[in-house]
N, C-alpha and C. Protein backbone atom coordinates (compact mmCIF):
# COMPACT_ATOMS: atom_id res chain seq x y z
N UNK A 1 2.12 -18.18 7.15
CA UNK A 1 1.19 -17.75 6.09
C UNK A 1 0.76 -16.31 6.31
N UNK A 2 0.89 -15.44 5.38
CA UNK A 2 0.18 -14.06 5.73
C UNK A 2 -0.95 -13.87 5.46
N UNK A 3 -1.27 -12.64 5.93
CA UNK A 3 -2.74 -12.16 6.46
C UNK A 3 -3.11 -11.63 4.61
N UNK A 4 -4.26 -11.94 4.12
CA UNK A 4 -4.41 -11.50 3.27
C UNK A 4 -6.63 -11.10 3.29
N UNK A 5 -6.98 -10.18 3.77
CA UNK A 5 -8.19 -9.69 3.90
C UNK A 5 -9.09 -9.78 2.55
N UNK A 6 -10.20 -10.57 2.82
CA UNK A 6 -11.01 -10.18 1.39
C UNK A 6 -11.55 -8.87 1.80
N UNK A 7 -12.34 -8.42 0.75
CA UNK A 7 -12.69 -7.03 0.33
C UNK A 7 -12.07 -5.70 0.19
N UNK A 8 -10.74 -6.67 -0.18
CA UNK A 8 -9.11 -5.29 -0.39
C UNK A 8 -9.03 -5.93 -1.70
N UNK A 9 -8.43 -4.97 -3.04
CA UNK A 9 -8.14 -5.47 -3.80
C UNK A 9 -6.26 -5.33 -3.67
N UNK A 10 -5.49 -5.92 -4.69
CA UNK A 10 -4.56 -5.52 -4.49
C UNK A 10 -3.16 -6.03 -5.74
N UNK A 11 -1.84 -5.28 -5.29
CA UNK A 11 -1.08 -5.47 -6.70
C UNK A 11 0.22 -6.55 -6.78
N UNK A 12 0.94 -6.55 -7.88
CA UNK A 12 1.58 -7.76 -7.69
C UNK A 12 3.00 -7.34 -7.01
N UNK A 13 3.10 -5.69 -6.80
CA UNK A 13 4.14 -5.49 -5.86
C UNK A 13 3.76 -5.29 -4.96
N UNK A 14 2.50 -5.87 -4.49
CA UNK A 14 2.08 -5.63 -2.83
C UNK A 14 1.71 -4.62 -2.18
N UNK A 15 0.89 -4.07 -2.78
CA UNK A 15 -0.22 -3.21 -2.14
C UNK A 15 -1.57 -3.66 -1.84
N UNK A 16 -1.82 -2.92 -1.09
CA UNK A 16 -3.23 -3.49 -1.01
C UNK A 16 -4.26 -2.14 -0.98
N UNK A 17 -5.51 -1.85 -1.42
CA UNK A 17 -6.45 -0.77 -1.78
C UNK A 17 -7.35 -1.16 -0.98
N UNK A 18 -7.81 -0.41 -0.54
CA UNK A 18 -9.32 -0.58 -0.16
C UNK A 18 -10.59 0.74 -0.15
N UNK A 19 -11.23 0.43 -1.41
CA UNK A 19 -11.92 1.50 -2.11
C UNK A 19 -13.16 2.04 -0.84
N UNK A 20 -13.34 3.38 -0.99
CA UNK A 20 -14.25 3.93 0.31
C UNK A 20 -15.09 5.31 -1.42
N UNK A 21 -16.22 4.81 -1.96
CA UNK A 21 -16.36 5.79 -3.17
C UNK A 21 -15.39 6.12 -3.96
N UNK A 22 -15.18 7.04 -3.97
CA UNK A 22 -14.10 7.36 -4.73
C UNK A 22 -12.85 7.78 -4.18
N UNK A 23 -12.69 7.67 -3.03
CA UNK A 23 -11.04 7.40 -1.99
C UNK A 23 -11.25 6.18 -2.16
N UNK A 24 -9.20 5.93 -2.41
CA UNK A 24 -8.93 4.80 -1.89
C UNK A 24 -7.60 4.72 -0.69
N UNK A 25 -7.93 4.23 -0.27
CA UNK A 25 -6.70 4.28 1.07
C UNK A 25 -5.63 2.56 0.94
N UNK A 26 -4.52 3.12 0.88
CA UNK A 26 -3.19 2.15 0.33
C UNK A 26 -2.24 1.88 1.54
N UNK A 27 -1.82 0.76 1.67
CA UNK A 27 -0.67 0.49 2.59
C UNK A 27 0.05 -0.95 1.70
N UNK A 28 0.89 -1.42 2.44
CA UNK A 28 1.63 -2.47 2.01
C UNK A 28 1.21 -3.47 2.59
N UNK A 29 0.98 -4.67 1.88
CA UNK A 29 0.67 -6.30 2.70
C UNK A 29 1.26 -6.97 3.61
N UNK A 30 0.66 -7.88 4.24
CA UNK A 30 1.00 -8.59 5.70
C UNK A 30 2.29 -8.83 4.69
N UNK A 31 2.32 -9.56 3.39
CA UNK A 31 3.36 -10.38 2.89
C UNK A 31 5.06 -9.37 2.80
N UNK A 32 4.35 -8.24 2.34
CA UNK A 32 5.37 -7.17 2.35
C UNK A 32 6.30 -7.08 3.35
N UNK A 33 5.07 -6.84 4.70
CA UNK A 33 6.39 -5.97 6.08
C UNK A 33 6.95 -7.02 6.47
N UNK A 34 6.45 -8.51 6.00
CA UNK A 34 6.84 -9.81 6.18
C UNK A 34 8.42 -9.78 5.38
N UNK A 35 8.06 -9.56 4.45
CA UNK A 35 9.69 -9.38 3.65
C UNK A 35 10.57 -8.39 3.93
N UNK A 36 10.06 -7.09 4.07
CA UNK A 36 10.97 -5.99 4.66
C UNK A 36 11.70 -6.33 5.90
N UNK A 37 11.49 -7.07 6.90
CA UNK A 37 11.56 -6.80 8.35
C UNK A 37 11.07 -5.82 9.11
N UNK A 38 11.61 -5.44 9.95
CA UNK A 38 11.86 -4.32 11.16
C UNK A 38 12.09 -2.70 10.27
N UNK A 39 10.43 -2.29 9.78
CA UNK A 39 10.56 -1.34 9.12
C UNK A 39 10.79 0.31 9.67
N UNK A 40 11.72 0.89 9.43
CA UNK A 40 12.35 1.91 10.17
C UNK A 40 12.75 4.04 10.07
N UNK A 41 11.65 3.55 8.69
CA UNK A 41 11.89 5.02 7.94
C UNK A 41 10.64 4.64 6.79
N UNK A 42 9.84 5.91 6.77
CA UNK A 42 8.90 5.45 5.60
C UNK A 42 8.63 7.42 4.94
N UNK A 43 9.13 7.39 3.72
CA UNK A 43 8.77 8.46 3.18
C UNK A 43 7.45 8.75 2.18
N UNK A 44 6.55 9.67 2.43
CA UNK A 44 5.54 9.78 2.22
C UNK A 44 5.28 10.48 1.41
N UNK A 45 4.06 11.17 0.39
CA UNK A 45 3.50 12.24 -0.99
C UNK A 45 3.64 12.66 0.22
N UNK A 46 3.32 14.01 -0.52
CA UNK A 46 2.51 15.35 -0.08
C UNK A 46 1.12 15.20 -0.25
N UNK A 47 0.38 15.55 0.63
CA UNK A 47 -0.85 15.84 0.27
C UNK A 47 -1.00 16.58 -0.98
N UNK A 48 -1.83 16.35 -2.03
CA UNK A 48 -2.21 17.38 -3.05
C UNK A 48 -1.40 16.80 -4.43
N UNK A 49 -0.61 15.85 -3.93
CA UNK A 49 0.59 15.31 -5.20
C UNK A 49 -0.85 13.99 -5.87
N UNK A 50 -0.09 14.42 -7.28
CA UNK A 50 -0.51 13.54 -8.56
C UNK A 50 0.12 12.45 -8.13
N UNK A 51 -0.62 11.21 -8.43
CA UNK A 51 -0.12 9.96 -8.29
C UNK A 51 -0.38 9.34 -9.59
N UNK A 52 0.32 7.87 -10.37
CA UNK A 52 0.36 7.52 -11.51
C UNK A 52 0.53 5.89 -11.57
N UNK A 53 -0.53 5.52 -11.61
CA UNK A 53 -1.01 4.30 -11.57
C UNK A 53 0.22 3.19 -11.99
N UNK A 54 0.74 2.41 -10.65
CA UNK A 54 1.74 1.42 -10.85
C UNK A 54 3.19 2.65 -11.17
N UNK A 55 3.35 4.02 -10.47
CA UNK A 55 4.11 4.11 -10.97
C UNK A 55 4.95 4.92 -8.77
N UNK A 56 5.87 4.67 -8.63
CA UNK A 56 6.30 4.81 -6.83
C UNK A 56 5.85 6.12 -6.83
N UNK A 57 5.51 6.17 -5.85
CA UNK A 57 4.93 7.10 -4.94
C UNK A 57 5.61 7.35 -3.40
N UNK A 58 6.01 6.13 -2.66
CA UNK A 58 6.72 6.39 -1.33
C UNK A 58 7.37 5.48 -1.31
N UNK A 59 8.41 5.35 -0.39
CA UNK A 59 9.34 4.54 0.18
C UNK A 59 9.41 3.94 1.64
N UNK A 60 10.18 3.08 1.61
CA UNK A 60 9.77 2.39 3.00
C UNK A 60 11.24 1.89 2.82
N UNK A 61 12.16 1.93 4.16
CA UNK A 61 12.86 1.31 4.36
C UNK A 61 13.06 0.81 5.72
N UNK A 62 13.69 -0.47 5.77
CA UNK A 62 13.72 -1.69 6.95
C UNK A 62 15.03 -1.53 7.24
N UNK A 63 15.45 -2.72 8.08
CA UNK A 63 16.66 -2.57 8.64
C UNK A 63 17.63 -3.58 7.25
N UNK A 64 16.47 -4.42 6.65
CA UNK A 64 17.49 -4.97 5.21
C UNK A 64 17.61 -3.99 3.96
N UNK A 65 16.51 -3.23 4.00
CA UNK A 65 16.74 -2.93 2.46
C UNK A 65 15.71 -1.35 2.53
N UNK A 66 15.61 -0.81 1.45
CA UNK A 66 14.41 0.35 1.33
C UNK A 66 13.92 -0.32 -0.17
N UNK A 67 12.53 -0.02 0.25
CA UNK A 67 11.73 -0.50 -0.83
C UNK A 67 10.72 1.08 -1.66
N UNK A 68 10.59 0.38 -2.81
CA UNK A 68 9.43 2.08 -3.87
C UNK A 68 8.20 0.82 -3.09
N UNK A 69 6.82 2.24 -3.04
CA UNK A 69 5.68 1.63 -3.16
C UNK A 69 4.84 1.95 -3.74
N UNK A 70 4.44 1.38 -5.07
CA UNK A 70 3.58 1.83 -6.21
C UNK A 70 2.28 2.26 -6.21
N UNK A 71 1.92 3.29 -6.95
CA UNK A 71 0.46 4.03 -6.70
C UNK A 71 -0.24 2.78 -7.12
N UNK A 72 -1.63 2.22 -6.70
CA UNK A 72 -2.13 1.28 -7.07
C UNK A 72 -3.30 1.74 -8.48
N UNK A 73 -3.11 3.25 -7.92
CA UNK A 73 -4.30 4.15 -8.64
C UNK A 73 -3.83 5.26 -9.35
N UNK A 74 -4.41 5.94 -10.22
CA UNK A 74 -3.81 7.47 -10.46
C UNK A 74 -4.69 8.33 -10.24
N UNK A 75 -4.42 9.18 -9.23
CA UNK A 75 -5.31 10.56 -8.60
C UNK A 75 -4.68 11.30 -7.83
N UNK A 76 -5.22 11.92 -6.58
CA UNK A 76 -4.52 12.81 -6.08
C UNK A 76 -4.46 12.56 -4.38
N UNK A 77 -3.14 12.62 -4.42
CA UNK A 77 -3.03 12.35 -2.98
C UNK A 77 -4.13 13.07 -1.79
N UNK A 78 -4.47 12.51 -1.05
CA UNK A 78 -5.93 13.28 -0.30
C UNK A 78 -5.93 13.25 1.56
N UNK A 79 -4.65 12.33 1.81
CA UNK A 79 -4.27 12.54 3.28
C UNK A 79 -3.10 11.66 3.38
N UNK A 80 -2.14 12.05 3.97
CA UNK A 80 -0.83 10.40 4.28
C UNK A 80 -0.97 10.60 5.73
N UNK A 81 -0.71 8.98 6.50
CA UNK A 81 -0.71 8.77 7.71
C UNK A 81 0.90 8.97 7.81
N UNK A 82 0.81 10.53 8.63
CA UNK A 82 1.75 11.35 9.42
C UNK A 82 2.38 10.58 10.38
N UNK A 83 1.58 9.53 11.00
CA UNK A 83 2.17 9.27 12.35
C UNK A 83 3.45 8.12 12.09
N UNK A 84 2.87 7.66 11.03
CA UNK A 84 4.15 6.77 10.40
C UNK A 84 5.28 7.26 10.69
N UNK A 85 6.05 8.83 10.57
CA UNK A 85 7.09 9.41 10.72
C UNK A 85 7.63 9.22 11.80
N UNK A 86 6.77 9.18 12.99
CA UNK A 86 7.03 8.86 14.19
C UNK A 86 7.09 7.48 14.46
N UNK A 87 6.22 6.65 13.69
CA UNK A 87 6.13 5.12 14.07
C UNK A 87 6.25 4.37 13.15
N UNK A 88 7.04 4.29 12.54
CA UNK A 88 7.03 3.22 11.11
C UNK A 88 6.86 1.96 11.66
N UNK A 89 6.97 1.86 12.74
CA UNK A 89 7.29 -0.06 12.74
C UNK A 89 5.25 -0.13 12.64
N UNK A 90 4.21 0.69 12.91
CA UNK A 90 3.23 0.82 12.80
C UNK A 90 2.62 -0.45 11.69
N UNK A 91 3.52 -0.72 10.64
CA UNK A 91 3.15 -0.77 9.36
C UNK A 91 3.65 -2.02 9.47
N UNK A 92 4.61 -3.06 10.76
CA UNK A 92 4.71 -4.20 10.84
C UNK A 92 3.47 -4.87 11.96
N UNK A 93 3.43 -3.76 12.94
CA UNK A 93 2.62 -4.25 13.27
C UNK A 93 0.76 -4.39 13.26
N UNK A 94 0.39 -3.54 12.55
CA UNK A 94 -0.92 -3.79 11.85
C UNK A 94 -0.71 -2.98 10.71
N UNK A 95 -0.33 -3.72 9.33
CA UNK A 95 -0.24 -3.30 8.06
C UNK A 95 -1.48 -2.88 7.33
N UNK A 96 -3.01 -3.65 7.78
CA UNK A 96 -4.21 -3.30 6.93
C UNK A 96 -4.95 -2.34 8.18
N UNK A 97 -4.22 -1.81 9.31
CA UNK A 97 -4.85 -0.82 10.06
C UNK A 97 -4.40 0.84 10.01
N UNK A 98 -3.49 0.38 11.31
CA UNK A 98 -2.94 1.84 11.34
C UNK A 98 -1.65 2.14 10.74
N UNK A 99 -0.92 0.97 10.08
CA UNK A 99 0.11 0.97 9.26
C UNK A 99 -0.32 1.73 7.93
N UNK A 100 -1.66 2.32 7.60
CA UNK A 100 -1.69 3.05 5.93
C UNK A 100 -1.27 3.54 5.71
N UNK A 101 -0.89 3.73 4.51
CA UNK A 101 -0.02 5.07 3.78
C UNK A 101 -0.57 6.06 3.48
N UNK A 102 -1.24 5.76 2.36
CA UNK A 102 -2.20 7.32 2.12
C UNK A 102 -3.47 7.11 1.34
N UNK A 103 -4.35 8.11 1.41
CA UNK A 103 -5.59 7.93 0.83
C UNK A 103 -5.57 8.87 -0.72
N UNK A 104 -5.65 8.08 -1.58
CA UNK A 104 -6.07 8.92 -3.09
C UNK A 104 -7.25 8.93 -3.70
N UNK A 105 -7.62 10.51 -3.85
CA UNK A 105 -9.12 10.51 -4.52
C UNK A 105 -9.01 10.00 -6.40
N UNK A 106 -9.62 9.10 -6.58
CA UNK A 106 -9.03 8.37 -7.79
C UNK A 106 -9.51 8.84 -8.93
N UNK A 107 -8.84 9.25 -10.48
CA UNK A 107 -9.30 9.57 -11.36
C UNK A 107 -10.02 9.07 -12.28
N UNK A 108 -9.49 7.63 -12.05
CA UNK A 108 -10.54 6.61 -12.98
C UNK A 108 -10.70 5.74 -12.58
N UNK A 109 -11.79 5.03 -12.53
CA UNK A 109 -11.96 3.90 -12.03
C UNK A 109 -11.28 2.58 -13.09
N UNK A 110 -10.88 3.04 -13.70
CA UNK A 110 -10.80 1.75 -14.56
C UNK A 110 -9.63 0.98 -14.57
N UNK A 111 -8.74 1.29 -13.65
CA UNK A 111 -7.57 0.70 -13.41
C UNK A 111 -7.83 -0.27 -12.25
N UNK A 112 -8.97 -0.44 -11.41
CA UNK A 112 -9.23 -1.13 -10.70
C UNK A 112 -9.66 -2.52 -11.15
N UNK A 113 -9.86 -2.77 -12.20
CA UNK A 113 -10.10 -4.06 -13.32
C UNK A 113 -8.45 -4.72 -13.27
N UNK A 114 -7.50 -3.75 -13.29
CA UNK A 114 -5.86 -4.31 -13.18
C UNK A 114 -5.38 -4.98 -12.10
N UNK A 115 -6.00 -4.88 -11.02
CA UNK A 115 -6.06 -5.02 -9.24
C UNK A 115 -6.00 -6.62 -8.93
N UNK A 116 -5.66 -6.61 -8.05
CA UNK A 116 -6.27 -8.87 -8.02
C UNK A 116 -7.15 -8.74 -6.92
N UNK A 117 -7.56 -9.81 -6.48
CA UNK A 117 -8.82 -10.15 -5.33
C UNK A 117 -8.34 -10.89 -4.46
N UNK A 118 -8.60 -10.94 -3.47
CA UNK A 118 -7.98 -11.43 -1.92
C UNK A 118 -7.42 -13.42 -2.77
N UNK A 119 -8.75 -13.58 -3.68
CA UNK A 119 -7.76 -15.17 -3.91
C UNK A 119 -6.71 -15.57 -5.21
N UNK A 120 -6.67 -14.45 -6.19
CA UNK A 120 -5.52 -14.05 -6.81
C UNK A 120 -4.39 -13.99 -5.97
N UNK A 121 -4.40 -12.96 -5.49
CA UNK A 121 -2.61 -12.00 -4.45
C UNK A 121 -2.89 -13.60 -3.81
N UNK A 122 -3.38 -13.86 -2.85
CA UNK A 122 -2.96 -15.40 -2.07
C UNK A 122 -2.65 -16.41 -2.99
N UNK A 123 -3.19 -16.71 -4.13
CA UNK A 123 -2.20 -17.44 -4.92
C UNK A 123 -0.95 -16.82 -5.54
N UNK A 124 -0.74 -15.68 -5.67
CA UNK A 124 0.23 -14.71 -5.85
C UNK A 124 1.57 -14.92 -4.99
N UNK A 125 1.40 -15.02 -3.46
CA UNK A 125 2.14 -14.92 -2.92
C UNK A 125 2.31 -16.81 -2.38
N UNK A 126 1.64 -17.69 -2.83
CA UNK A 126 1.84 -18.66 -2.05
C UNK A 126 2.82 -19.18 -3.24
N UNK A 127 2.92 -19.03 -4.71
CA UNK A 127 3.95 -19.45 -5.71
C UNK A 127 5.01 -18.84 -5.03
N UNK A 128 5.10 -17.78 -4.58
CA UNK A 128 6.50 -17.17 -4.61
C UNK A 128 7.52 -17.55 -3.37
């Protein structure tokens, strides 16, 4: 069963948000690196890049496959965890820690109404 944290919201391709004001900081779900495997390359924004709500932003690839990972938000990229470059497997082994991707200062809040809640995504992922 994967790890699924309340007080993250999150999407139906598996992200997960977790709002700090108006940053939000994004990585991929326990369920995700669960499906990827042994993740081995993760490409990241630029700081300063436009992001577009549900629309890829970075990549992640494993030893099965490379996966897009969708902006959950639309704003502006505001820091990516660098160390990933060096440590991708980071992101198997604590996905809601030091596995994050990046933090976006968000333009509207109102796409966060689109988001699910820790017992949505867990019924989300327990159909599938």
């Amino acid at each position: 069963m994967s790890n699924v944290p309340g007080g993250l919201k999150y999407t139906k391709e598996h992200e997960w948000v977790k709002i700090e004001g108006k940053t939000a900081t994004v990585g991929i779900t326990d369920h995700a690196q669960e499906q990827l495997g042994d993740i081995v390359f993760v490409e990241l924004p630029k700081v300063g890049a436009s992001v577009v709500f549900m629309k890829p932003m970075a990549v992640i690839e494993s030893v099965k496959a490379a996966s897009d990972v969708f902006s959950p938000l639309t704003g502006t990229v505001s820091a990516v965890n660098d160390k990933l470059t060096q440590t991708p497997d980071a992101i198997n082994k604590d996905c809601y820690g030091a596995g994050w991707l990046v933090k976006i200062d968000i333009s509207s809040a109102v796409e966060l109404a689109q988001l699910m809640d820790h017992e949505a995504y867990t019924e989300l992922i327990e159909k599938a």
